[in-house]
Protein backbone atom coordinates (compact mmCIF):
# COMPACT_ATOMS: atom_id res chain seq x y z
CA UNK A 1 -20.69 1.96 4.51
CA UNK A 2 -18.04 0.26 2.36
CA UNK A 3 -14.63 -0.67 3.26
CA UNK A 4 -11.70 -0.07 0.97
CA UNK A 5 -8.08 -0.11 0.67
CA UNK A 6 -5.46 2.16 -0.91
CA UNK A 7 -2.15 1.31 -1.64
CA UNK A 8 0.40 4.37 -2.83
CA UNK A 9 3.74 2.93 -3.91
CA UNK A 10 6.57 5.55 -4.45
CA UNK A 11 10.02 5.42 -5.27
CA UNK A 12 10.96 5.28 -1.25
CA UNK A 13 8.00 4.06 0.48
CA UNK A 14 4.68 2.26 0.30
CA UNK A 15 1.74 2.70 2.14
CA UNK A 16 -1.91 1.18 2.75
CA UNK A 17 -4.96 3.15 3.84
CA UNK A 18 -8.15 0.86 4.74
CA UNK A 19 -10.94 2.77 5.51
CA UNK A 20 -14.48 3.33 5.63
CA UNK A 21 -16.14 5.09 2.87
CA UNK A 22 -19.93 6.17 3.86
CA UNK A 23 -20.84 7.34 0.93
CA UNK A 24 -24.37 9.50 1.82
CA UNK A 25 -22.63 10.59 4.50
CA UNK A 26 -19.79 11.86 2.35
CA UNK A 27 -17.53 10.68 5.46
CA UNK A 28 -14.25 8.27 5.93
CA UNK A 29 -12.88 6.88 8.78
CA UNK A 30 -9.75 5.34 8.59
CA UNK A 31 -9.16 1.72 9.53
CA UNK A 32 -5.53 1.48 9.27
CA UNK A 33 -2.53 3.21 7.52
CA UNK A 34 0.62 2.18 7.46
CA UNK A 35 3.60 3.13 5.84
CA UNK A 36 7.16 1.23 4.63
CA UNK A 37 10.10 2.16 3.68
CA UNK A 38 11.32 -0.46 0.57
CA UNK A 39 13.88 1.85 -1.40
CA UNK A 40 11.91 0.69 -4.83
CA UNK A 41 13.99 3.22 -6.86
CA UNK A 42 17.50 2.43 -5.22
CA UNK A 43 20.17 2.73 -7.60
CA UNK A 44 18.00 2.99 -10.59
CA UNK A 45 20.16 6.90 -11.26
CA UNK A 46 22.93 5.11 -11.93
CA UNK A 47 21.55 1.51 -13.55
CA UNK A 48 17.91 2.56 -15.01
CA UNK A 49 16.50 -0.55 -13.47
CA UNK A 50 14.83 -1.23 -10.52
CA UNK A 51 17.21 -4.17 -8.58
CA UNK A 52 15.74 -7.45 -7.58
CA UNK A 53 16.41 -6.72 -3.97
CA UNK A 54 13.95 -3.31 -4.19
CA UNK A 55 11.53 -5.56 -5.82
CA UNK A 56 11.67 -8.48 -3.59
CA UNK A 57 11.48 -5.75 -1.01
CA UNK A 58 7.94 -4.30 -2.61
CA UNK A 59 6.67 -7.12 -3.18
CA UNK A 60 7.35 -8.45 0.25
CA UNK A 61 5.16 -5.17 1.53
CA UNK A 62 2.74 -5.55 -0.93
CA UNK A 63 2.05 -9.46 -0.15
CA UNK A 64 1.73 -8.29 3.90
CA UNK A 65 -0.80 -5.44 2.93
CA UNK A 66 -2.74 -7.98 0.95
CA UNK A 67 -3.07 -10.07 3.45
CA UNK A 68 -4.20 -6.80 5.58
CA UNK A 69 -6.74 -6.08 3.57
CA UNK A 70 -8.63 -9.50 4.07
CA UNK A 71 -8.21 -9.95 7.59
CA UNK A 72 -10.23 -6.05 7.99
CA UNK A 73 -12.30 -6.96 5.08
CA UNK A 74 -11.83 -4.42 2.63
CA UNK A 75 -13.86 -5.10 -0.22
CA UNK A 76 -12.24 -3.13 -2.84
CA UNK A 77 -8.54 -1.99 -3.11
């Protein structure tokens, strides 16, 4: 059994999945999975940039799903 973590980031949203991977089994079980809304691609239609506040935002996200991932142990991402 090996524990890993996913993270999907979108223009609207990012998300974690942690889970369980058995691989003889051919199984998963997830752990946790979570989901946040951080608006990465506001206003980039009418700029073509991505603004400092949606990157603060995603980076904000991503620094709390980090520090997810080591307190369940995942030992890839």
């Amino acid at each position: 059994m090996t524990r890993v973590a996913a993270i999907d980031c979108g223009t609207n949203s990012i998300r974690l999945l942690v889970a369980d991977v058995d691989p003889v089994a051919g199984t998963v079980r997830d752990v946790e999975r979570v989901m946040q809304v951080v608006r990465l691609g506001e206003g980039v239609d009418r700029t073509g940039r991505l603004s400092a506040a949606a990157l603060q935002r995603t980076l904000a996200a991503t620094q709390e799903y980090a520090r997810t991932c080591e307190r369940l142990g995942a030992e890839r991402v």
